[in-house]
Protein backbone atom coordinates (compact mmCIF):
# COMPACT_ATOMS: atom_id res chain seq x y z
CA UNK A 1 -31.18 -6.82 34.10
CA UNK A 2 -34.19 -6.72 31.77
CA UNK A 3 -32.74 -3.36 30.04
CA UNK A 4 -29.73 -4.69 29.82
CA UNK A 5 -31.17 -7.97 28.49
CA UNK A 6 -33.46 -5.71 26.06
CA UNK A 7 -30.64 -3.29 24.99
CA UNK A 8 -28.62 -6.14 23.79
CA UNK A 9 -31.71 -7.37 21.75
CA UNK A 10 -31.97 -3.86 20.07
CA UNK A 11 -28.44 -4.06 19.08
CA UNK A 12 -28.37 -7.19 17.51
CA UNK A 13 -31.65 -6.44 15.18
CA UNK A 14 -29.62 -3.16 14.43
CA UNK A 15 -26.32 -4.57 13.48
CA UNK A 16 -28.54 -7.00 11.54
CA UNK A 17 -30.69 -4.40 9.71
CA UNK A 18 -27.02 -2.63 9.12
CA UNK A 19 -25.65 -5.84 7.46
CA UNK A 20 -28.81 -6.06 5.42
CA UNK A 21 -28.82 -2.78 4.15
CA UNK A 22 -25.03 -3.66 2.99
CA UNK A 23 -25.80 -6.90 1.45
CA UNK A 24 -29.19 -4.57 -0.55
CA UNK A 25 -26.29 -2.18 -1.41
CA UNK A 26 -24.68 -4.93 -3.34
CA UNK A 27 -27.55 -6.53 -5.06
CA UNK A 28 -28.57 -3.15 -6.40
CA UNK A 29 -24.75 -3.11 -7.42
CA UNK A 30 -25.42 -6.00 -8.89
CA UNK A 31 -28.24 -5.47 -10.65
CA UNK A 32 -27.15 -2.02 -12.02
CA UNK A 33 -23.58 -3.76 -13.32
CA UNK A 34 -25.36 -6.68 -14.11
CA UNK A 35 -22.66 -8.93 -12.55
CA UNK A 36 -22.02 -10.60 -9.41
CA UNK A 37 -18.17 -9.69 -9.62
CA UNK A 38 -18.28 -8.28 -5.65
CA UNK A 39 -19.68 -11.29 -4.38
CA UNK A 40 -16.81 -11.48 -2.10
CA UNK A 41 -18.24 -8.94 -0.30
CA UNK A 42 -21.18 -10.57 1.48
CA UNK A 43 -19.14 -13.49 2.31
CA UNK A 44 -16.43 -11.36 4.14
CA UNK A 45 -19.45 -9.53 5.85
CA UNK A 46 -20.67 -13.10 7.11
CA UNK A 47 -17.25 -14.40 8.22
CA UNK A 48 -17.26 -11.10 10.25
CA UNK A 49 -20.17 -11.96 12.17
CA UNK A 50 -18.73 -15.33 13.30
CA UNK A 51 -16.35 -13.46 16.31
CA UNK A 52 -19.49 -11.82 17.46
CA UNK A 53 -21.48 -15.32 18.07
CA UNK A 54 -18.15 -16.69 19.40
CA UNK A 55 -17.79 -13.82 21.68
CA UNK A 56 -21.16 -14.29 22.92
CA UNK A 57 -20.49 -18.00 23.06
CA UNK A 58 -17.35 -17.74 25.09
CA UNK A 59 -19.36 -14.89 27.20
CA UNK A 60 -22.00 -17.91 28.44
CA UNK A 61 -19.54 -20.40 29.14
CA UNK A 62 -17.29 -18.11 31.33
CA UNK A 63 -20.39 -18.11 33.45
CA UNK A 64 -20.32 -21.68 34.36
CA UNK A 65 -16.84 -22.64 33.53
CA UNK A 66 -12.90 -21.16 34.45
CA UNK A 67 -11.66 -20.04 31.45
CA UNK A 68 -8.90 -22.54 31.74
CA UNK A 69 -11.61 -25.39 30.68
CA UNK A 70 -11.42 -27.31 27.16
CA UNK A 71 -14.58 -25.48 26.39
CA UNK A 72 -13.91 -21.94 27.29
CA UNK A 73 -10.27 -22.74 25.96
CA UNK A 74 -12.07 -23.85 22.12
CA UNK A 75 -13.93 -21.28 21.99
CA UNK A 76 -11.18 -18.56 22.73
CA UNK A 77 -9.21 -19.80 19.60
CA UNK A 78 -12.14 -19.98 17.40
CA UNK A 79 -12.72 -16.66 18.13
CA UNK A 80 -9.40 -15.30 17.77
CA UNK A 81 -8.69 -17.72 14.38
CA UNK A 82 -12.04 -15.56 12.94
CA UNK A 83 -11.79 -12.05 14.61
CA UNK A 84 -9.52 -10.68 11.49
CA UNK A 85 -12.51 -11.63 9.51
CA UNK A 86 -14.34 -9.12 11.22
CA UNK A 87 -11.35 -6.08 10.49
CA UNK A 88 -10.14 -7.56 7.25
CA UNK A 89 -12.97 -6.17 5.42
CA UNK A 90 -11.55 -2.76 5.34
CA UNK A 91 -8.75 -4.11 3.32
CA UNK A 92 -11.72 -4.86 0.30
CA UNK A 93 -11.06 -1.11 -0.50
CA UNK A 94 -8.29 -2.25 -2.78
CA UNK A 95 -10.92 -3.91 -5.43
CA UNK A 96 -12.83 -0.32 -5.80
CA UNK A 97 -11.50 0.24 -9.05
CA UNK A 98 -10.34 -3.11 -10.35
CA UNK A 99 -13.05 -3.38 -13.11
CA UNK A 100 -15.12 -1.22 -14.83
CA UNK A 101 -18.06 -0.14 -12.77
CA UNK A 102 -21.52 2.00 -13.73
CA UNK A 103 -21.55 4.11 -10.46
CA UNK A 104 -17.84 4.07 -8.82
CA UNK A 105 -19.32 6.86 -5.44
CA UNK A 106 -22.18 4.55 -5.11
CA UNK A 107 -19.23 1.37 -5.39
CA UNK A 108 -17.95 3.80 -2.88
CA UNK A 109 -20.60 3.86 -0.30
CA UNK A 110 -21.15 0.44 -0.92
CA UNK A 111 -17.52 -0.79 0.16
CA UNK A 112 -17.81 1.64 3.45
CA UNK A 113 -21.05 -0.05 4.24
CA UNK A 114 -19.48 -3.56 4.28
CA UNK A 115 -16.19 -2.28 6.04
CA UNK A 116 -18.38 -0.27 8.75
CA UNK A 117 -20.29 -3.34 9.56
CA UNK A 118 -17.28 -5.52 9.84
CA UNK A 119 -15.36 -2.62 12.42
CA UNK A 120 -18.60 -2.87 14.48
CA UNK A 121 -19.02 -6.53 14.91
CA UNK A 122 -15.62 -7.42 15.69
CA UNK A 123 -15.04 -4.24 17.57
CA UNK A 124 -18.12 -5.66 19.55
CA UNK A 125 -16.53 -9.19 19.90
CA UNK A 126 -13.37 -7.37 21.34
CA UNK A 127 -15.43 -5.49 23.90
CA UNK A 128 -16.94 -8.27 25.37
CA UNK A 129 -13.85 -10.64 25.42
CA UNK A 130 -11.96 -7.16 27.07
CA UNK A 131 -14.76 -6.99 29.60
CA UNK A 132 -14.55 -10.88 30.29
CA UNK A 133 -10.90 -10.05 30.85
CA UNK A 134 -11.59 -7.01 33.19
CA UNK A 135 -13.09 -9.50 35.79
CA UNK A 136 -10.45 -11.34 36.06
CA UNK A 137 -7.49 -9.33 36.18
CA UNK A 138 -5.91 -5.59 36.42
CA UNK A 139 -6.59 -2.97 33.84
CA UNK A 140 -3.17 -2.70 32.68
CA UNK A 141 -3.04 -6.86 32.05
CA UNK A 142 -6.16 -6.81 30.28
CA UNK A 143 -5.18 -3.90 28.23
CA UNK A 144 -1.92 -5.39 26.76
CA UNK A 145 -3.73 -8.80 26.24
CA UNK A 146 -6.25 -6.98 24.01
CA UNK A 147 -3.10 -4.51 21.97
CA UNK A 148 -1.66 -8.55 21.29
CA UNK A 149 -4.74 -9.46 20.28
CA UNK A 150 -5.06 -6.24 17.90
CA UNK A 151 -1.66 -7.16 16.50
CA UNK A 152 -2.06 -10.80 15.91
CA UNK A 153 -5.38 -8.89 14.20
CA UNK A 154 -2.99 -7.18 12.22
CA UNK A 155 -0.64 -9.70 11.23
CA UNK A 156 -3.71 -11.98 10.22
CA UNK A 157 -5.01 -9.61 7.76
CA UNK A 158 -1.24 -9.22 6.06
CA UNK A 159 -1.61 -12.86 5.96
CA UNK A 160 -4.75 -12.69 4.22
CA UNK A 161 -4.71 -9.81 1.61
CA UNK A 162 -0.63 -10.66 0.92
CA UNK A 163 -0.46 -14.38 1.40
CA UNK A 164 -4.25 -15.31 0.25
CA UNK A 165 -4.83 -17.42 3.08
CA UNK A 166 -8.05 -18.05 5.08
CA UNK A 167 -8.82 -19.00 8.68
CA UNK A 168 -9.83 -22.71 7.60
CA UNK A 169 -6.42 -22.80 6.49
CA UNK A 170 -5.41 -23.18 10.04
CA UNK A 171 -7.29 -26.44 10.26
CA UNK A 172 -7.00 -27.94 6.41
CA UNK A 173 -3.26 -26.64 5.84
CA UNK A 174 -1.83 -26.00 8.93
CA UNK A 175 1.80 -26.70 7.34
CA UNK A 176 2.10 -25.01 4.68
CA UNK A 177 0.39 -21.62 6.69
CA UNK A 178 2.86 -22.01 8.57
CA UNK A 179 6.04 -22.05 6.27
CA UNK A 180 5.12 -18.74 4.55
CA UNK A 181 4.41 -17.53 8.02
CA UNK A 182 7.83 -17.93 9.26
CA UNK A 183 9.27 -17.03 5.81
CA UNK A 184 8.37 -13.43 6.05
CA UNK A 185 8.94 -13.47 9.63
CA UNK A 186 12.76 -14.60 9.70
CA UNK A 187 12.97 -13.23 6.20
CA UNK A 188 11.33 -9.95 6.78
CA UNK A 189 13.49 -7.71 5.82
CA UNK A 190 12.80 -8.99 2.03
CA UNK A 191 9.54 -8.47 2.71
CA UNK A 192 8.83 -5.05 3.85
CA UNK A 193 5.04 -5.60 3.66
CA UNK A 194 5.30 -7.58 6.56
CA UNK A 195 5.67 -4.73 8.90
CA UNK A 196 4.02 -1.56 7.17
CA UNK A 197 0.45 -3.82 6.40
CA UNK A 198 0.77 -5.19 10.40
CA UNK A 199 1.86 -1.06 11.53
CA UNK A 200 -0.86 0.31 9.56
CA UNK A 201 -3.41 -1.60 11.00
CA UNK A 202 -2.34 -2.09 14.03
CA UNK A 203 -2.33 1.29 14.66
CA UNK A 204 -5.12 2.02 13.11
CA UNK A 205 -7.17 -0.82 15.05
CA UNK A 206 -5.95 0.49 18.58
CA UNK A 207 -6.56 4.19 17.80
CA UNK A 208 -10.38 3.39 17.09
CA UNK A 209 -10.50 0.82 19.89
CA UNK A 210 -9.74 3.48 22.51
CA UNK A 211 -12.31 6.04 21.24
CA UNK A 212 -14.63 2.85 21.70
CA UNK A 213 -13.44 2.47 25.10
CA UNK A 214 -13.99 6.06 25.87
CA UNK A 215 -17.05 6.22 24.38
CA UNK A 216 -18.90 3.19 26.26
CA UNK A 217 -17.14 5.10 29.72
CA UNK A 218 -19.15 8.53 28.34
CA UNK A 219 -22.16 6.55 27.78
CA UNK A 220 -22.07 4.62 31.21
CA UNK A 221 -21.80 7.73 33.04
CA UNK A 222 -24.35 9.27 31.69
CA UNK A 223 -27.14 6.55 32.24
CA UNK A 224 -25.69 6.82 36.31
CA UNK A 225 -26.26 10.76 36.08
């Protein structure tokens, strides 16, 4: 339990030394272009830690509590509402070369930094909600809860880099998310976006999630060997 316990410490101070190095990336950016243009990017990076801590959240309540309770319940949707945070960063790529920049590889490195970090952490939050799920029911169940949970991913990040809208959206314009929502959903066909954004990540998303699966398997059997 206590290298467990310590393991998980280690991971967190690297993920945050990771995250640091991104946001030094972009003050040196910064400094260089003397603008703050890519601001953006550190507050994507922080909304992509917020699955993690809800993951870990959900993670100590699920000891003392059935998942059906208010509390596990909240937490669940909180951290489902903010896990596209986590994979949307990968969609900043599309700024690279919207304004003039000194150094567009370094821009370059800089934008995989931030999009690296945000794959890890919510690829982390994913794990441990897939493990909570592995306790509780089959493989197969689990596995199909987590590929809707990609795809809702998916969808969520169309929503955000097409529509422009935000997780607190849910909460402070619940309505109106939810009219352009089922626009380009009974309307997709005018909207062809709709399902090549959601495919593309989807797809991508899932493929990467099972080398992470396989990879944590490889690992686990060879701290048994």
């Amino acid at each position: 339990m206590r290298w467990y316990v310590s393991t998980r410490a280690r991971l967190g101070l690297a993920l945050c030394a990771s995250s640091t190095i991104s946001v030094g990336f972009w003050v040196a950016g910064a400094i260089s272009n003397g603008n703050t243009e890519l601001w953006y990017l550190v507050w994507n990076l922080a909304l992509a830690w917020m699955p993690l801590l809800l993951a870990l959240w959900l993670e100590r309540i699920l000891r003392v509590r059935l998942w059906s309770s208010w509390l596990a319940l909240l937490a669940t949707f909180l951290w489902l509402a903010f896990l596209p945070n986590s994979f949307y960063v990968i969609s900043d790529f599309v700024h690279l070369t919207e304004v003039p920049r000194v150094d567009v590889v370094f821009d370059t490195v800089m934008f995989a930094s931030f999009a690296i970090n945000g794959l890890m952490l919510g690829y982390l939050s994913l794990f441990l909600v897939h493990c909570e799920l592995r306790k509780r029911m089959s493989v197969r169940a689990s596995g199909l809860i987590i590929a809707a949970v990609l795809l809702i991913s998916s969808f969520a990040i169309y929503i955000g880099r097409d529509l422009r809208w935000n997780t607190w959206d849910v909460i402070f314009s619940p309505a109106s998310l939810l009219f352009d929502v089922s626009d380009r959903l009974l309307n997709a066909g005018a909207h062809p976006q709709v399902f090549s954004t959601t495919a593309s990540f989807f797809v991508f998303l899932g493929s990467i999630y099972v080398v992470v699966l396989y990879m944590v398997r490889v690992l686990q059997r060879q701290k048994t060997l």
